[in-house]
Protein backbone atom coordinates (compact mmCIF):
# COMPACT_ATOMS: atom_id res chain seq x y z
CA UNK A 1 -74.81 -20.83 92.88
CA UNK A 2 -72.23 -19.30 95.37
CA UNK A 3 -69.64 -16.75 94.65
CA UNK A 4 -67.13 -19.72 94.37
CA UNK A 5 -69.20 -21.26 91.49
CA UNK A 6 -69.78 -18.13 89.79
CA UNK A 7 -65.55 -16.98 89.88
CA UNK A 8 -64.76 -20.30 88.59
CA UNK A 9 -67.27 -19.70 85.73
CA UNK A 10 -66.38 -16.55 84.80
CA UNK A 11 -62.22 -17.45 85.29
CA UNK A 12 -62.72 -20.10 82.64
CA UNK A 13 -64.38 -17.66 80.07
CA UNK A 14 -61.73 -14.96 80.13
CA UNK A 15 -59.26 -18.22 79.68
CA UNK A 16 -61.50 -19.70 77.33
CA UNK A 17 -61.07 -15.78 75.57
CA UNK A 18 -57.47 -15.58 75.97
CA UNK A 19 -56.90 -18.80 74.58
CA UNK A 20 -58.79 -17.86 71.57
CA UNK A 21 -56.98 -14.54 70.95
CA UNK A 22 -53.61 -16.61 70.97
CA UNK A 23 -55.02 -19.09 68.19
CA UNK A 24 -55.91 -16.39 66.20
CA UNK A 25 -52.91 -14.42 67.20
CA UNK A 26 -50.90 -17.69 66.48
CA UNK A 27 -53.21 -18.24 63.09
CA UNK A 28 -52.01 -14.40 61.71
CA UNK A 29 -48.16 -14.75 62.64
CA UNK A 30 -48.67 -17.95 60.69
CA UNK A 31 -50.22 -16.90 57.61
CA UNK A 32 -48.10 -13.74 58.16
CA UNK A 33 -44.88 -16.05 58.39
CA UNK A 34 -46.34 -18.09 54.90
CA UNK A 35 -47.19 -14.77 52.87
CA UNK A 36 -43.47 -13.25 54.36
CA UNK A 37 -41.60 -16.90 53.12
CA UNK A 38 -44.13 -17.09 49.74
CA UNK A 39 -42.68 -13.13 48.89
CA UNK A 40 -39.24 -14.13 49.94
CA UNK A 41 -39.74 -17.15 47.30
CA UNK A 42 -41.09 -14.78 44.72
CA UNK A 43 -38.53 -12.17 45.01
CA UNK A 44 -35.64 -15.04 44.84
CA UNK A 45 -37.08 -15.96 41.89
CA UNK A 46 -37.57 -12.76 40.42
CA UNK A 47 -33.95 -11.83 41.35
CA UNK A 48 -32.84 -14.94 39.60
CA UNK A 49 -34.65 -14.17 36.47
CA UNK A 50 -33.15 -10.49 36.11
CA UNK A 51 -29.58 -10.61 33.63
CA UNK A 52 -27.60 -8.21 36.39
CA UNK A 53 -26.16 -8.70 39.45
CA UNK A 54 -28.51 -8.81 42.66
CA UNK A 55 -26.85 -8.90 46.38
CA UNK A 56 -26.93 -8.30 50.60
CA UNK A 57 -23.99 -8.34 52.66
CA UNK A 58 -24.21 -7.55 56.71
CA UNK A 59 -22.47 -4.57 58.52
CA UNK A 60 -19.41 -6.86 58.42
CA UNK A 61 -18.98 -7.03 54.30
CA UNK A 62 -20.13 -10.52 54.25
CA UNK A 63 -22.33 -11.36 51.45
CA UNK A 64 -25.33 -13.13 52.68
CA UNK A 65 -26.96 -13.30 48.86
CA UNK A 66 -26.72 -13.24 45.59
CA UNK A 67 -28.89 -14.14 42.61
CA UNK A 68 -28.47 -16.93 40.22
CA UNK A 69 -26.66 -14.43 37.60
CA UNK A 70 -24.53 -12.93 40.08
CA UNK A 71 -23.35 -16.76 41.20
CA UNK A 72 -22.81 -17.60 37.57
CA UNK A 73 -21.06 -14.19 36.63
CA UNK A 74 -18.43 -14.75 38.80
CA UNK A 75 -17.72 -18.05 39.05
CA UNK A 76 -19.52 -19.51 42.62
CA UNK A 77 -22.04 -21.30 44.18
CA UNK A 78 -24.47 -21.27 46.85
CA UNK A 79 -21.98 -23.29 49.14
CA UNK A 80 -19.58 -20.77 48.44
CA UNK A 81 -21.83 -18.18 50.34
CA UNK A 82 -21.74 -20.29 53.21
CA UNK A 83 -18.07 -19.54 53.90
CA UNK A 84 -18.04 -16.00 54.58
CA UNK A 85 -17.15 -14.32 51.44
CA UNK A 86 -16.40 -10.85 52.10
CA UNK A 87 -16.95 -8.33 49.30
CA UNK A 88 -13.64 -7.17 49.85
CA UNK A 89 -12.63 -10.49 47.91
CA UNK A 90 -14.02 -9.15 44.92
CA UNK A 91 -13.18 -5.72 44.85
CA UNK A 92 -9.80 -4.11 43.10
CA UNK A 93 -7.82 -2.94 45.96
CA UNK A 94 -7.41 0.76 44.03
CA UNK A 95 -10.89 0.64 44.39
CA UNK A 96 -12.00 -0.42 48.09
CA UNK A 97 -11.86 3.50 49.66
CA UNK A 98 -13.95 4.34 47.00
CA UNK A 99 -16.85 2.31 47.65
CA UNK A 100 -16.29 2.85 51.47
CA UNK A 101 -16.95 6.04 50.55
CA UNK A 102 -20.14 4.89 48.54
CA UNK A 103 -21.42 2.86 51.15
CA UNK A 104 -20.78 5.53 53.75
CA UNK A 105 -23.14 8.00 51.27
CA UNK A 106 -25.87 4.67 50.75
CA UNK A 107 -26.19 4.74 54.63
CA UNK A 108 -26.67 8.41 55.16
CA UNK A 109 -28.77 8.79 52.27
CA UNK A 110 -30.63 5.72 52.07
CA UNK A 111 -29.24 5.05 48.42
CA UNK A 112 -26.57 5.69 46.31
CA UNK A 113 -26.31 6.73 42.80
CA UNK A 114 -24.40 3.97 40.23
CA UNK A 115 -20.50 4.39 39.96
CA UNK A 116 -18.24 1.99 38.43
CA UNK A 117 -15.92 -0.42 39.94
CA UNK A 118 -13.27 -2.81 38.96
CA UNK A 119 -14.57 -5.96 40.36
CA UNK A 120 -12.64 -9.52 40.51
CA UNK A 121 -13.67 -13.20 39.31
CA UNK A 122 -13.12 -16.08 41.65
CA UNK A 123 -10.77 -17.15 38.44
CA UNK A 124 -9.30 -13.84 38.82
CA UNK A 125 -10.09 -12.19 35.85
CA UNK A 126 -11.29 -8.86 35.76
CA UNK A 127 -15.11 -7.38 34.67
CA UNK A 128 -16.17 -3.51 34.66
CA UNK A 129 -19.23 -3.19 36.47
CA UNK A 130 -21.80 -0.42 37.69
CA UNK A 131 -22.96 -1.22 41.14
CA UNK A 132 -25.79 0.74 43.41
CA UNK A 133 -26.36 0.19 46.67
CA UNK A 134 -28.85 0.81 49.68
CA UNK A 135 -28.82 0.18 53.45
CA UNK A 136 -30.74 -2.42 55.09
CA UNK A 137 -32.79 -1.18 58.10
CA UNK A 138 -34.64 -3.39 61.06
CA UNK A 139 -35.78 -1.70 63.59
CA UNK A 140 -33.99 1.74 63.08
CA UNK A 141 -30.58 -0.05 63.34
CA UNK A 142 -28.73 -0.90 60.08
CA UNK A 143 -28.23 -4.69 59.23
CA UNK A 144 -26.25 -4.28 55.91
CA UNK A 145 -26.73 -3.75 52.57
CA UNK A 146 -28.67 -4.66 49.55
CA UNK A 147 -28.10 -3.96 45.61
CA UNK A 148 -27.41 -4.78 42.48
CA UNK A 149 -24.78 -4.44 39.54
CA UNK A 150 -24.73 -4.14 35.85
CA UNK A 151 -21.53 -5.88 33.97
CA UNK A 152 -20.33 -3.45 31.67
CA UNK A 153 -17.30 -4.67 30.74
CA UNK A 154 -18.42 -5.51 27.00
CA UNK A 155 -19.53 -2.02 26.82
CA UNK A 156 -16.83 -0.35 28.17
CA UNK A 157 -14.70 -2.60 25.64
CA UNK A 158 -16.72 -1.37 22.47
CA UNK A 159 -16.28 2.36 23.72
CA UNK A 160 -12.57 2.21 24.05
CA UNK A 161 -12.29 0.12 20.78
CA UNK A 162 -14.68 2.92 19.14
CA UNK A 163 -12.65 5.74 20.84
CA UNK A 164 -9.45 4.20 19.51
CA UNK A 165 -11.25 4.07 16.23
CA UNK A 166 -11.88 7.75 16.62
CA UNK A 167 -8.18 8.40 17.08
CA UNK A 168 -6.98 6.52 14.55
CA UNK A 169 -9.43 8.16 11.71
CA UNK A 170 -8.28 11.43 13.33
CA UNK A 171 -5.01 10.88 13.02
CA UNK A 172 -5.66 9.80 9.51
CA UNK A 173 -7.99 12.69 8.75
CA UNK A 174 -5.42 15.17 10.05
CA UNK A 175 -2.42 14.01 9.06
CA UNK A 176 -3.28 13.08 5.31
CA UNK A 177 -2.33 15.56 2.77
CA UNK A 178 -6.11 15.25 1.52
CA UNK A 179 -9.00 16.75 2.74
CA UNK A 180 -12.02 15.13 4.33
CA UNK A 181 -15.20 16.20 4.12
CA UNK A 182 -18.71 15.38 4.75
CA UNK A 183 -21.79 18.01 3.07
CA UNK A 184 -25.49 17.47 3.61
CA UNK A 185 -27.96 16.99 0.90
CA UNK A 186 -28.25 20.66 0.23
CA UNK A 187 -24.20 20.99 -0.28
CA UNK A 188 -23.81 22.57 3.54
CA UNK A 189 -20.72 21.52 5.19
CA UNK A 190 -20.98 19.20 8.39
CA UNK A 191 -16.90 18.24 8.75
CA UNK A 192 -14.26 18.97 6.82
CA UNK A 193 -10.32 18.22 8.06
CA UNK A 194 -7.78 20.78 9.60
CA UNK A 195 -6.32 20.44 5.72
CA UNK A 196 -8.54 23.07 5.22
CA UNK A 197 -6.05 25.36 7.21
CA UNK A 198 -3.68 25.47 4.43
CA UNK A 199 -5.66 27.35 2.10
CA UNK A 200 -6.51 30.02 4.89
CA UNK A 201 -9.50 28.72 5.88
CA UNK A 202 -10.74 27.96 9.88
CA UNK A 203 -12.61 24.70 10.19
CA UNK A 204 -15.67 26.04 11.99
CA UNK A 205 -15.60 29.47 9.47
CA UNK A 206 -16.22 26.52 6.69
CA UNK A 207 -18.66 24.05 8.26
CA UNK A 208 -22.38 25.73 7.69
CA UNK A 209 -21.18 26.92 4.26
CA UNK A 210 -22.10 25.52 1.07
CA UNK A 211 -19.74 23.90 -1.47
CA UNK A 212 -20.40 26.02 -4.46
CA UNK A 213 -19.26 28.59 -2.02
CA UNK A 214 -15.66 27.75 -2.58
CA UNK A 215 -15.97 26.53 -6.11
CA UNK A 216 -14.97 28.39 -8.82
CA UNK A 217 -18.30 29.90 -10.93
CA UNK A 218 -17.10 28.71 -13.84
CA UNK A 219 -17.43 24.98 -12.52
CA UNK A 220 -20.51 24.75 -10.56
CA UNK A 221 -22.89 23.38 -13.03
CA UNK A 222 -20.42 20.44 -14.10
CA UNK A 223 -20.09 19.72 -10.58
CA UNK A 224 -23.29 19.40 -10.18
CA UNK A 225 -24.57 17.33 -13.24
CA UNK A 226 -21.39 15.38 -12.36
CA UNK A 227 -22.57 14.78 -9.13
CA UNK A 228 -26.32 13.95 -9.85
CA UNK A 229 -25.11 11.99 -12.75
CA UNK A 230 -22.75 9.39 -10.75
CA UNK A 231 -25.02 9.28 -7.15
CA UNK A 232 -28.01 8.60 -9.48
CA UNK A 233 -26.24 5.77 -11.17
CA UNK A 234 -25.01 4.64 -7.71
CA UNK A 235 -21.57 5.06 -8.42
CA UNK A 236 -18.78 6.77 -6.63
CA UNK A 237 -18.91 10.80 -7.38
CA UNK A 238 -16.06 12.22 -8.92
CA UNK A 239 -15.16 15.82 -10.57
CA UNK A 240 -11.90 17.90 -10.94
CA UNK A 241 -12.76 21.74 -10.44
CA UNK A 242 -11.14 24.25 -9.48
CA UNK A 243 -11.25 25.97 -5.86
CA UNK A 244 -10.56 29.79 -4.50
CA UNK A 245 -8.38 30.13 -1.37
CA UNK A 246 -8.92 32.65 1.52
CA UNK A 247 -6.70 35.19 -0.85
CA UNK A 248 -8.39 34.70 -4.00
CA UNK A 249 -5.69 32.44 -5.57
CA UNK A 250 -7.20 29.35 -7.53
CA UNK A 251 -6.23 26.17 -6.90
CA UNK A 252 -7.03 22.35 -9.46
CA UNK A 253 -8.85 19.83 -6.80
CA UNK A 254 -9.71 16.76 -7.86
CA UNK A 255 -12.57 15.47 -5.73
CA UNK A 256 -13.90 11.55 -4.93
CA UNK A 257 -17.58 10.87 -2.87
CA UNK A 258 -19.91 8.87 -2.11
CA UNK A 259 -23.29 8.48 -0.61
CA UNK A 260 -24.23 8.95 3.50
CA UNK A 261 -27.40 6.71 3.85
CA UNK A 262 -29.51 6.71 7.00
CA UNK A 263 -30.84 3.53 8.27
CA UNK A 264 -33.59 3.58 6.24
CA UNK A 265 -31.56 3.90 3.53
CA UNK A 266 -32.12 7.43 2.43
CA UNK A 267 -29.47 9.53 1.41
CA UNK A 268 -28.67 12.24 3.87
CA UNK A 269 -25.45 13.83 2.40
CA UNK A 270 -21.92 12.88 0.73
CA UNK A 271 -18.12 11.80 2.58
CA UNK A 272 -15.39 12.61 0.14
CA UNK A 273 -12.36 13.40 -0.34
CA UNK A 274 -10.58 16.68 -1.82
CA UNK A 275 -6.82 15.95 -3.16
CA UNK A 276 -4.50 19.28 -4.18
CA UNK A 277 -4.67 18.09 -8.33
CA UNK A 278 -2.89 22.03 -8.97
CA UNK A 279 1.02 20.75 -9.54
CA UNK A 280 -0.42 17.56 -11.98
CA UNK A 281 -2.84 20.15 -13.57
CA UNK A 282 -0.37 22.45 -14.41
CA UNK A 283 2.18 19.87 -15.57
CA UNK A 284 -0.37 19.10 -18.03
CA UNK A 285 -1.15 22.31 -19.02
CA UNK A 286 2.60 22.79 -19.99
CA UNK A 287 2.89 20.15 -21.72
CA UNK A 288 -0.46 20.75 -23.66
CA UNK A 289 1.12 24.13 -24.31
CA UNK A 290 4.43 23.05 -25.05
CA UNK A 291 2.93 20.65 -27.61
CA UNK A 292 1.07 23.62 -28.94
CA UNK A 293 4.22 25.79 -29.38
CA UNK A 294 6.60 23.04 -31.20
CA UNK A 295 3.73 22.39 -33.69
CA UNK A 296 3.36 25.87 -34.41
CA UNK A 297 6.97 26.22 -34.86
CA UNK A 298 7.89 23.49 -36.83
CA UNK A 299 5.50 24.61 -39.24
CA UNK A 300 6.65 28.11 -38.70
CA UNK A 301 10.77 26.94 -39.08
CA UNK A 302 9.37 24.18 -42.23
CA UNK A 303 7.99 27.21 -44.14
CA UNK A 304 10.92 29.19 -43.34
CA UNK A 305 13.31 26.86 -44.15
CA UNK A 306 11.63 25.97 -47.60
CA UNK A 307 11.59 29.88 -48.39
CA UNK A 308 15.09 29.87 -48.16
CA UNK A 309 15.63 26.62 -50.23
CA UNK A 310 13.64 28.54 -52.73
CA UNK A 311 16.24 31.69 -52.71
CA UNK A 312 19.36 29.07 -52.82
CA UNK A 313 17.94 27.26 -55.80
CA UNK A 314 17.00 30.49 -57.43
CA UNK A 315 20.66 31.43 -56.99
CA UNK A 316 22.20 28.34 -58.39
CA UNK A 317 19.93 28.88 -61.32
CA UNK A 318 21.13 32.37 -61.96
CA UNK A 319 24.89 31.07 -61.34
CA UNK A 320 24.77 28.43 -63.82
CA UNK A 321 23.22 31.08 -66.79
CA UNK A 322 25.35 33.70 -66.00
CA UNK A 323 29.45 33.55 -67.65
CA UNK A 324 30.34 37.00 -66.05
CA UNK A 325 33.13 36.08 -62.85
CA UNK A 326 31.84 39.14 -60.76
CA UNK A 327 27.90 37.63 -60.88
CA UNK A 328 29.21 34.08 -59.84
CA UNK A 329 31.03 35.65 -57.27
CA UNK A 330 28.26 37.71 -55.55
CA UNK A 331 25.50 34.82 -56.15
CA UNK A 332 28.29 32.60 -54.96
CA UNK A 333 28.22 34.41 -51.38
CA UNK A 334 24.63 34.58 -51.72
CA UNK A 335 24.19 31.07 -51.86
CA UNK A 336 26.37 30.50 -48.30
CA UNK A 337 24.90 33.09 -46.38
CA UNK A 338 21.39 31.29 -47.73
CA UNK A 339 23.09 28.09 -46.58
CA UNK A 340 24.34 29.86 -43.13
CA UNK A 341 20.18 30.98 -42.53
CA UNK A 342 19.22 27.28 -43.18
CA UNK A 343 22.04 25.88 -40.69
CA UNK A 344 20.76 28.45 -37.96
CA UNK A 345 17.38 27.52 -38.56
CA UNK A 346 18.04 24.04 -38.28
CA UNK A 347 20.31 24.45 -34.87
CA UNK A 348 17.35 26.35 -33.61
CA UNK A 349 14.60 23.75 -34.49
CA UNK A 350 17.16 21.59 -32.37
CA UNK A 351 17.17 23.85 -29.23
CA UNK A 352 13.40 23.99 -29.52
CA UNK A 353 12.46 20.88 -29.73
CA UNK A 354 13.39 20.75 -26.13
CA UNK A 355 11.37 22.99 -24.61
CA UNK A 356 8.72 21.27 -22.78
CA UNK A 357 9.96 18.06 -23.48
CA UNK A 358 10.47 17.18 -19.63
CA UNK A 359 8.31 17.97 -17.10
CA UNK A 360 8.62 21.21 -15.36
CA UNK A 361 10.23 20.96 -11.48
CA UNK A 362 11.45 22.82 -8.71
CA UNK A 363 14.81 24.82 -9.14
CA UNK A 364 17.11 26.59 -7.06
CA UNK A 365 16.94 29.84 -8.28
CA UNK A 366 20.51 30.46 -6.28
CA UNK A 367 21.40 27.01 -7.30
CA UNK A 368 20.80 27.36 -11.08
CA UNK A 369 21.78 30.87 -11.11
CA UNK A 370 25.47 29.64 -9.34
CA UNK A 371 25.79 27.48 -12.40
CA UNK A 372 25.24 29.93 -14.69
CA UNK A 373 27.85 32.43 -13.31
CA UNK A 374 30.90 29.57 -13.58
CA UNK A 375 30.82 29.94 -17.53
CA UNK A 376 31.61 34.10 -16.77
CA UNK A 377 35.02 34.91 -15.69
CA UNK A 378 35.39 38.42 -17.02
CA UNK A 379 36.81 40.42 -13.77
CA UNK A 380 35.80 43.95 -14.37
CA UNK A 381 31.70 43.02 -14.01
CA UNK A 382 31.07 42.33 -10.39
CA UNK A 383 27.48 40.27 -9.88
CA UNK A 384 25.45 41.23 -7.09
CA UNK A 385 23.32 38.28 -5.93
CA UNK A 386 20.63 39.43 -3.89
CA UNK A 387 17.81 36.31 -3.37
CA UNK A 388 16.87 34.55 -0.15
CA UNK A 389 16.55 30.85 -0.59
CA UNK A 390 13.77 30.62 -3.37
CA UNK A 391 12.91 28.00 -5.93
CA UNK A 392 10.65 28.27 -8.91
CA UNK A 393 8.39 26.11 -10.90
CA UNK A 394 9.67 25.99 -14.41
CA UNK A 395 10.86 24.46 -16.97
CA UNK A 396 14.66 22.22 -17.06
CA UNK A 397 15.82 24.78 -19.25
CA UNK A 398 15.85 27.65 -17.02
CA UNK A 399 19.50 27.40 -17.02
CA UNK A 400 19.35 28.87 -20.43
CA UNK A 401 17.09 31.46 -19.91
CA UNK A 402 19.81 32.76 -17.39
CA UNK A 403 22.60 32.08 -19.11
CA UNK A 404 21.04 34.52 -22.04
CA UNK A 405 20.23 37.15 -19.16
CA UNK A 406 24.07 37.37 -18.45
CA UNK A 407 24.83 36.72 -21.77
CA UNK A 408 23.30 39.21 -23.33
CA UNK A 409 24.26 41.56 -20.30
CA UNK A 410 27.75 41.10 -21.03
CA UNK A 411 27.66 41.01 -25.15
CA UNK A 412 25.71 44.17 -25.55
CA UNK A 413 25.84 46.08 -22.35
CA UNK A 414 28.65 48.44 -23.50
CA UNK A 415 29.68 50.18 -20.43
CA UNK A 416 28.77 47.78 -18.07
CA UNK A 417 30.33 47.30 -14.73
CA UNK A 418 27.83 45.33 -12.73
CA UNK A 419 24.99 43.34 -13.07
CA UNK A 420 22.13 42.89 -10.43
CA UNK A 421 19.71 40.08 -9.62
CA UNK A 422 17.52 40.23 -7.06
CA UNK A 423 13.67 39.65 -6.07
CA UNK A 424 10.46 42.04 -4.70
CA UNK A 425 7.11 40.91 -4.24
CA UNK A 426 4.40 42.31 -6.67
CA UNK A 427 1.01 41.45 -4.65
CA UNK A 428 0.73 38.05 -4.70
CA UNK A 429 3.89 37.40 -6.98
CA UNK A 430 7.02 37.84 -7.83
CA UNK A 431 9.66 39.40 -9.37
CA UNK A 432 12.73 38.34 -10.54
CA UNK A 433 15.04 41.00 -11.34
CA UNK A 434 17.78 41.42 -13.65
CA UNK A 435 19.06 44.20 -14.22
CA UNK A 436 22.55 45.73 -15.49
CA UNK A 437 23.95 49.56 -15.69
CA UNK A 438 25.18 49.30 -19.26
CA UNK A 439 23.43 51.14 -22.55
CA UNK A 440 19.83 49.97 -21.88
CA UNK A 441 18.16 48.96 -24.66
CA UNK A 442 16.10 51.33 -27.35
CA UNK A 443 12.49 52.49 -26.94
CA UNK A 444 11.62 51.04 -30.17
CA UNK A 445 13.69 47.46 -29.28
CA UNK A 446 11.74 46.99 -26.30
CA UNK A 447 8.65 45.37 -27.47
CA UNK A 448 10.52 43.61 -30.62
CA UNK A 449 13.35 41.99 -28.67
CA UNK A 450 11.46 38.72 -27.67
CA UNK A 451 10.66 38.56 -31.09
CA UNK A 452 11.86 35.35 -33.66
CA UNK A 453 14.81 36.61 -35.26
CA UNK A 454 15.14 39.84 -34.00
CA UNK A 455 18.46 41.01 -32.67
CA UNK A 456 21.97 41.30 -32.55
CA UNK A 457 23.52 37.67 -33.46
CA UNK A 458 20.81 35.10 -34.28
CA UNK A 459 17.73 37.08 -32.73
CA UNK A 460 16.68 33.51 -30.81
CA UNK A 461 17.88 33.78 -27.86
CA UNK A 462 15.61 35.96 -25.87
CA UNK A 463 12.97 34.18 -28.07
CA UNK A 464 13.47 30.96 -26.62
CA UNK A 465 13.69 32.48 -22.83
CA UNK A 466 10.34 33.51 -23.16
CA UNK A 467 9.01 30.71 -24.82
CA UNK A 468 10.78 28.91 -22.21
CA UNK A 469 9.01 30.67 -19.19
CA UNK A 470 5.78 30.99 -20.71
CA UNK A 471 5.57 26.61 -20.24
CA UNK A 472 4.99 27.34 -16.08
CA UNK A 473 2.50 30.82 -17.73
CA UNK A 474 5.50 33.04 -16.31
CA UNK A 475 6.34 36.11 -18.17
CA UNK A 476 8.77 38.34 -19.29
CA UNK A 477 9.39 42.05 -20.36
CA UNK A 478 12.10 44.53 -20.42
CA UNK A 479 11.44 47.35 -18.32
CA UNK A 480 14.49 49.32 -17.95
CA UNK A 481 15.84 53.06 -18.48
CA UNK A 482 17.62 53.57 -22.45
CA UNK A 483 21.32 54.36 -22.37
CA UNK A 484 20.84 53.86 -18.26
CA UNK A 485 20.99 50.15 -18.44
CA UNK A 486 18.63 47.12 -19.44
CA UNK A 487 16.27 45.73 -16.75
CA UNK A 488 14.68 42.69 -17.23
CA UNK A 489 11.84 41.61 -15.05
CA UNK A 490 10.30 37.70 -14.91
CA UNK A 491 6.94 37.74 -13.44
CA UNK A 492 6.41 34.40 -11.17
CA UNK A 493 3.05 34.06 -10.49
CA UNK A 494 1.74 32.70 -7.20
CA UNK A 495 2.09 28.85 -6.70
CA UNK A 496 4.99 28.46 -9.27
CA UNK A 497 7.27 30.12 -6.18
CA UNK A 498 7.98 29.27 -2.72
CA UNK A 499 10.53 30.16 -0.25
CA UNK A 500 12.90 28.08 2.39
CA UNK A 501 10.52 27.93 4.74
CA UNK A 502 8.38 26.16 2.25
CA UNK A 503 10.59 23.64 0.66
């Protein structure tokens, strides 16, 4: 055909081409434009399925999305996206340059890492929430931002509520008298209190070390079978013992525990408690030995007594089968000075049976000693008082035992012209000191003065102040210089002392 033919043919095959490559150009942006809406469908409804917050805003701050939980979480709807919410609506104002800042990080960095924010409710009400973030890029320009948020608020509640928890058992841990404690199965400290300071020990010096470590040796194995007896019968663990401190002094603790369990249910160690049982210990233990003491001597003072009787009745006996005057006479004033014994015997039974009766306490030692001096007038002895503010565990009747110390000071001390009382420490005790510059007292009187019925007038006197120390296990000797002056000196062992700083 001619050239005209043959343009026309081959013009309406390159259209017939063209118009092909459109319908299948047109066919892919299609099917391109259903997969792009189908994964826009699935990742809605993905989103909508996840329990945390899911989001977009543009450049400007207004949100463009948000997933079904985010909606519900704080309180809108999909018409309220409509009206140009701005996440500055929802945001703490404290806490706006702050996730400027984060945003401003996102963008440079293509992410950001989770902070928390303060965020707000349409009702208003406040949640805590941990929100990260990313930019959204078309086309190299950035069109906002996309990401999501975890409410923590319920969290964040329990930790403060558990940290207050914390504080409180803290404070109750460290500012109970008691001690806490927690050991492992093998006895190993894990936590003990800052109570532990008062016997000289550093927390972290004790935790690692074992129990028995402290414990006396003496009460190890009844700890123990104590211990495996009551955990194996499931009940509560408790043992008195006694404990050394950092300087060797021995304290009474009377100790309460019970079982740590894991979740499974196996036992992994013991929480107890330690409570200072020395002062109730040793009230007991004076009045065990107090009880001890007026047994004795009632049996002592009975047999006495009835020895005596025995004498007077052999007297009157004598008296009625004798006629001579002079033999009345002396059996006569053998019979009342018989009759005197038995009267001093029985005042003395009196003033003994009051020796431990009451609990020991506390004293003044200036205080009780102050007392004391008011019943002494004479002039020409001066007393020299030389004790810082101290108190001592004894016995009520310390009053006596220091009214006989000056007593006897100013009966028997001859020359006298002064007595001294003062204190000096004696490693971890105490002496108390006093002393006089009279006559002193014989060699061969020293060890036989504390004696029953040894001295001067009735011989109980110094008797009963040593029986009366001995309740609190203090002690007593004379230690001074013959014909220089007597010097007595009370031995206070530690814990039945303190000082002012201590009272």
């Amino acid at each position: 055909g001619s050239i005209t033919d043959q343009v026309k043919i081959e013009g309406d095959d390159e259209l017939s081409r063209l118009s092909m490559e459109i319908n299948r150009m047109l066919s892919t942006m299609e099917k391109f434009h259903q997969e792009l809406g189908s994964s826009e469908t699935r990742f809605r409804e993905l989103s909508d399925l996840l329990p945390q917050i899911i989001f977009e805003f543009d450049v400007n701050g207004n949100i463009t999305y948000s997933n079904k939980f985010g909606l519900e979480l704080f309180g809108l709807t999909e018409y309220d996206l409509t009206q140009n919410l701005h996440i500055s609506q929802f945001i703490v104002p404290e806490d706006l340059e702050r996730v400027n800042t984060n945003l401003h990080h996102a963008a440079m960095e293509e992410k950001s890492s989770g902070e928390i924010f303060t965020l707000i409710k349409k009702d208003k009400t406040l949640m805590r929430a941990i929100l990260f973030s990313s930019p959204i890029i078309h086309e190299g320009r950035l069109d906002g931002f996309r990401g999501s948020g975890i409410d923590i608020s319920d969290r964040l509640e329990l930790e403060e509520t558990l940290t207050e928890n914390e504080e409180k058992y803290r404070a109750l841990t460290e500012n109970t008298g008691d001690i806490i404690f927690s050991i492992n199965m093998a006895g190993i400290f894990t936590y003990v209190s800052p109570q532990i300071n008062k016997y000289g020990f550093l927390v972290d010096e004790v935790i690692g070390k074992s129990l028995r470590d402290i414990i006396h040796p003496d009460d190890i194995d009844r700890v123990e079978n104590d211990m495996s007896r009551d955990l194996e019968n499931g009940a509560q663990f408790h043992s008195n013992f006694r404990i050394f401190d950092k300087w060797g002094n021995i304290y009474w603790f009377d100790e309460k525990g019970t079982l740590r369990l894991d979740q499974s249910g196996k036992p992994v160690g013991i929480y107890g408690v330690l409570r200072d049982d020395s002062e109730r210990k040793r009230d007991e233990d004076a009045i065990e030995l107090a009880n001890k003491k007026l047994n004795l001597m009632n049996n002592i003072t009975r047999h006495d007594i009835l020895n005596t009787i025995t004498g007077l009745l052999g007297c009157v006996d004598m008296a009625k089968a004798t006629s001579s005057p002079e033999e009345i006479t002396i059996l006569l004033n053998d019979i009342r000075d018989l009759t005197r014994i038995i009267q001093r015997q029985i005042e003395f039974t009196k003033e003994y049976q009051e020796v431990g009766v009451h609990l020991p306490l506390w004293q003044s030692v200036n205080g009780v000693i102050d007392k004391v001096l008011q019943n002494f007038t004479r002039s020409d002895i001066h007393i020299i008082l030389e004790i810082e503010n101290t108190e001592i565990y004894a016995d009520p009747l310390l009053e006596k035992v220091f009214f006989n110390l000056v007593d006897n000071a100013t009966r028997y001390g001859e020359t006298i012209t002064s007595i001294r009382i003062h204190t000096q420490p004696s490693g971890t005790n105490l002496l108390l000191i006093f002393e006089d510059d009279g006559v002193g007292i014989p060699v061969d009187q020293k060890n036989r003065i504390f004696e029953r019925g040894v001295g001067r007038n009735t011989g109980m006197g110094l008797f009963l102040t040593q029986e009366i120390l001995a309740i609190t296990g203090i002690l007593i000797k004379e230690n001074g210089i013959p014909e220089a002056g007597a010097r007595f000196e009370i031995f206070i062992p530690w814990g039945t002392y303190r000082f002012g700083k201590n009272l």
